[in-house]
Protein backbone atom coordinates (compact mmCIF):
# COMPACT_ATOMS: atom_id res chain seq x y z
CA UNK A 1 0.00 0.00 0.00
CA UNK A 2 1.72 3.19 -1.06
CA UNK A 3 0.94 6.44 1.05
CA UNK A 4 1.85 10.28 -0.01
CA UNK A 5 2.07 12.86 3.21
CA UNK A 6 2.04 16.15 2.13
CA UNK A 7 3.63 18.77 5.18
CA UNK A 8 6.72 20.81 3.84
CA UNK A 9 7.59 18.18 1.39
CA UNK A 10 5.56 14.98 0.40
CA UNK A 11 6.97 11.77 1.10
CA UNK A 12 5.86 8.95 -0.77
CA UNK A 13 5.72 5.61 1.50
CA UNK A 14 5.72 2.02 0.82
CA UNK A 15 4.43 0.84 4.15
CA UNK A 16 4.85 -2.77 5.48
CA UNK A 17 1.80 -4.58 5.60
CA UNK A 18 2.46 -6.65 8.60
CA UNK A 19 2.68 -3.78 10.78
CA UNK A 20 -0.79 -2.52 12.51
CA UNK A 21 1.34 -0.28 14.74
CA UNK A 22 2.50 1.58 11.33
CA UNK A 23 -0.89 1.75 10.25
CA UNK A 24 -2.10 2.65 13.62
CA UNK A 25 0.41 5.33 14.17
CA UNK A 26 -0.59 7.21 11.08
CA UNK A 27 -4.18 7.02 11.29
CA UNK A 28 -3.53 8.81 14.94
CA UNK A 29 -1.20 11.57 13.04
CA UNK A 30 -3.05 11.81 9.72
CA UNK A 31 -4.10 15.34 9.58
CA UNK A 32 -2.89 16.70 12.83
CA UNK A 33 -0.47 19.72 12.83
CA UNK A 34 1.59 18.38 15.91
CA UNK A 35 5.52 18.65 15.10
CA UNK A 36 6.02 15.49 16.67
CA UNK A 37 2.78 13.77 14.35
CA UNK A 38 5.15 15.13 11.52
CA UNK A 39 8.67 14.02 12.67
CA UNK A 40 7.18 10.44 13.26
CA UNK A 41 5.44 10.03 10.17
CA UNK A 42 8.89 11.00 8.21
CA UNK A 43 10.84 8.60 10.58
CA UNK A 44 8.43 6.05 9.78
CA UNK A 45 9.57 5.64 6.26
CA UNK A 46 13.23 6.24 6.22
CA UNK A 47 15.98 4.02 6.75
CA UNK A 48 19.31 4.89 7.01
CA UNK A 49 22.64 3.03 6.84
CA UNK A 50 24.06 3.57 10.08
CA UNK A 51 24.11 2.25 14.13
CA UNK A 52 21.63 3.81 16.58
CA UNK A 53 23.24 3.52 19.79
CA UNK A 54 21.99 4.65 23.40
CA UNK A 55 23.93 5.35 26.29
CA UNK A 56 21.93 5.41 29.18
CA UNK A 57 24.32 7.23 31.86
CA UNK A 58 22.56 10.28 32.78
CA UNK A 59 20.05 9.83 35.71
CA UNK A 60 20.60 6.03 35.22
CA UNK A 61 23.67 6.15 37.34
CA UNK A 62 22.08 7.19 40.12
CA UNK A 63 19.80 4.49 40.28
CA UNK A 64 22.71 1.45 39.01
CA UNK A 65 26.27 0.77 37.38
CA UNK A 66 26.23 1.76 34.01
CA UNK A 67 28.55 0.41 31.25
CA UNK A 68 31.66 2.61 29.86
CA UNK A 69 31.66 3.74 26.47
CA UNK A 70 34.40 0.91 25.28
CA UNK A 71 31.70 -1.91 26.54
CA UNK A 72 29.39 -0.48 23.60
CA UNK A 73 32.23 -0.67 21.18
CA UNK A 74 32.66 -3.92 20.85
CA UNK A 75 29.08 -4.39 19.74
CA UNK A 76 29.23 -1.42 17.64
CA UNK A 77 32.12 -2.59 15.79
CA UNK A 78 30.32 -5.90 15.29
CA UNK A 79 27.05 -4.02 13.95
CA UNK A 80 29.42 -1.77 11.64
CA UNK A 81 31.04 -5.40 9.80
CA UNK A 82 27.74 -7.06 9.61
CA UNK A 83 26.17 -3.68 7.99
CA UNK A 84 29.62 -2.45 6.46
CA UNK A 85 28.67 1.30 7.77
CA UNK A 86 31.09 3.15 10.47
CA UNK A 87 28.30 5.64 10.75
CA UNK A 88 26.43 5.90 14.47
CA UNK A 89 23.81 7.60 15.57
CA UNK A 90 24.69 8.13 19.32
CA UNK A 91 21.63 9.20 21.64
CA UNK A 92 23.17 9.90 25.34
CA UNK A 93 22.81 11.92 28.74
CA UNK A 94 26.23 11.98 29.25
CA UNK A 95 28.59 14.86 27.58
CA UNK A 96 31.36 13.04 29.34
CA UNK A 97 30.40 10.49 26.44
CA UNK A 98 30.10 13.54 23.86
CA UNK A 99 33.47 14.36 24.75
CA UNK A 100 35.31 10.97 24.14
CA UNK A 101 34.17 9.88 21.01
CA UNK A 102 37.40 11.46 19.25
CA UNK A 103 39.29 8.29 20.80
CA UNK A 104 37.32 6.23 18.06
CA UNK A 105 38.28 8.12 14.85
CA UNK A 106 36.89 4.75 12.67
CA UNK A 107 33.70 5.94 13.22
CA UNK A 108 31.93 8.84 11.57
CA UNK A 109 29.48 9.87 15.31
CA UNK A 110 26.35 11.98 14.81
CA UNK A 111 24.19 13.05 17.68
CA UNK A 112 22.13 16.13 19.05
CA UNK A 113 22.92 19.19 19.50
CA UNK A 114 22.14 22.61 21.34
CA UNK A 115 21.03 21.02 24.45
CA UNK A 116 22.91 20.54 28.16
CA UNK A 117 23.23 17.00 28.67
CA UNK A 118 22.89 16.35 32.49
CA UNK A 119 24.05 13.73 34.37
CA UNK A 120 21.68 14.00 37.39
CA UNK A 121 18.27 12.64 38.33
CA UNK A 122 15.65 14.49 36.23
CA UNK A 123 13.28 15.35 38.56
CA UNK A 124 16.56 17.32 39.78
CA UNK A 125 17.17 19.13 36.91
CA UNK A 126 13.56 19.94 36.87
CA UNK A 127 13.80 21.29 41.09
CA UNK A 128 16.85 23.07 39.63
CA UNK A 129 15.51 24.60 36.33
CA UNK A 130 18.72 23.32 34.29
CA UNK A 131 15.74 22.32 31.88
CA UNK A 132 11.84 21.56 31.81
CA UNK A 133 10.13 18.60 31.19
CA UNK A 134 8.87 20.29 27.77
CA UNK A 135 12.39 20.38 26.81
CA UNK A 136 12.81 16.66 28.01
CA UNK A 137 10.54 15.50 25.83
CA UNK A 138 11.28 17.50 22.60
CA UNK A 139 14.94 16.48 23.01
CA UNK A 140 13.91 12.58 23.85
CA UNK A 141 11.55 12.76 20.71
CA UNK A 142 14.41 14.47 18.04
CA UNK A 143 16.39 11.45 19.63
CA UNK A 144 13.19 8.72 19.12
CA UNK A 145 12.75 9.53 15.82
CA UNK A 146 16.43 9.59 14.83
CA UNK A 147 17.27 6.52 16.23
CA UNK A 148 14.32 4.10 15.01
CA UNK A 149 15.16 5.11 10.83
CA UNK A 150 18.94 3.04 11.83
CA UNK A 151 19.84 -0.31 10.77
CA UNK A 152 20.55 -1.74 13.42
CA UNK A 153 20.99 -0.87 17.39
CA UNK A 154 23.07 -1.24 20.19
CA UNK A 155 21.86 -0.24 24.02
CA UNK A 156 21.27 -2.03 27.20
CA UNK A 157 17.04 -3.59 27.53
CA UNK A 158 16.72 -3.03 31.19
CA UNK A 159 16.25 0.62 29.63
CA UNK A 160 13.19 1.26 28.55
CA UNK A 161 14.34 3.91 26.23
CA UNK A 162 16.42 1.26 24.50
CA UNK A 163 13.69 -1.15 24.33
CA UNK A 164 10.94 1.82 23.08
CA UNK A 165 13.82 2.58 20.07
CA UNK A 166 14.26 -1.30 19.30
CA UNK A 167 10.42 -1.44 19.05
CA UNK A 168 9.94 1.56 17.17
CA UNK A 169 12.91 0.16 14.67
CA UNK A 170 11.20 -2.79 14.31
CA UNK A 171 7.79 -1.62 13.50
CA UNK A 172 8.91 0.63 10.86
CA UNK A 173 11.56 -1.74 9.34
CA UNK A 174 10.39 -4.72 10.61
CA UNK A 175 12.41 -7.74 11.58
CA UNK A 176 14.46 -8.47 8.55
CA UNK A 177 15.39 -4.97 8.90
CA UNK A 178 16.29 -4.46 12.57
CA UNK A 179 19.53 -6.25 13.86
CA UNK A 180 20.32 -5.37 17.41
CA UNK A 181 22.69 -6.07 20.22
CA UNK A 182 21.66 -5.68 24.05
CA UNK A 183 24.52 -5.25 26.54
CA UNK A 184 22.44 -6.42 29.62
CA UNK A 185 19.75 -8.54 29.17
CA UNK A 186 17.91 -10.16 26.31
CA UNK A 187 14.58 -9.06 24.58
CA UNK A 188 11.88 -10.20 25.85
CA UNK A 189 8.37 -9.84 24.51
């Protein structure tokens, strides 16, 4: 079933039949001028050659351990063979992880900008109006939508965030599309 969207541009879709949450997704955002309705509906349909990968430091480490950058690595080196990209998509809390991805020079790192990445509990950041939960959400969102138009992913699934991209990925691309690597526990449905 092919699908035109008309917004700014119009994007002509061929969406994947299996998929009611595709189809359910865009009856929701068919016709509604929410930025977000748009940005999904474009995300939806594109897929790009390159590694989503999520970080979750931020207010994660106050709650648990998180994993260094160089545990990701590993699987993102495997994900850039199997897909033969050295592009990643890097969606993180953490500017400490900003900072050192010069030490991996193979790899051609994209990621959000023009927003303070904090590494505190966000109901914190919120008491101490380093940001708003508005802000939260737009950022989380531009990251979302990013994210779920990769290849293939690389996180930890005792995040939901990582498991909410995987499934987004997944229902856009479906599963011959969607290879992923979990450093923590396995998916579970």
């Amino acid at each position: 079933m092919k699908v035109a969207w008309t917004g700014k541009s119009t994007v002509c879709i061929q969406l994947n039949k299996q998929s009611a949450i595709m189809t359910f997704l865009i009856k929701q955002c068919r016709g509604n001028n929410n930025i977000f309705c748009h940005w999904l509906l474009i995300a939806l349909y594109i897929v790009n050659d390159f590694i989503a990968l999520h970080v979750r430091h931020g207010d994660k480490s106050t709650e648990t351990a998180v994993f260094h950058l160089d545990k990701y690595m590993d699987s993102i080196k495997r994900m850039s063979n199997l897909h033969k990209t050295n592009a990643v998509f890097i969606s993180t809390e953490d500017q400490g992880v900003i900072d050192s991805l010069d030490q991996y020079p193979e790899y051609e790192f994209k990621f959000t900008k023009g927003h303070k990445r904090q590494n505190i509990a966000i109901e914190d950041a919120f008491k101490l109006k380093l940001t708003t939960p508005e802000k939260e959400a737009f950022i989380a969102f531009k990251n979302l939508f990013i994210s779920m138009t990769g290849t293939s992913f690389v996180g930890t699934f005792s995040s939901n965030w990582s498991r909410l991209v995987y499934e987004m990925m997944f229902a856009a691309h479906g599963s011959a599309g969607t290879s992923f690597i979990s450093l923590d526990i396995d998916y579970v449905t």
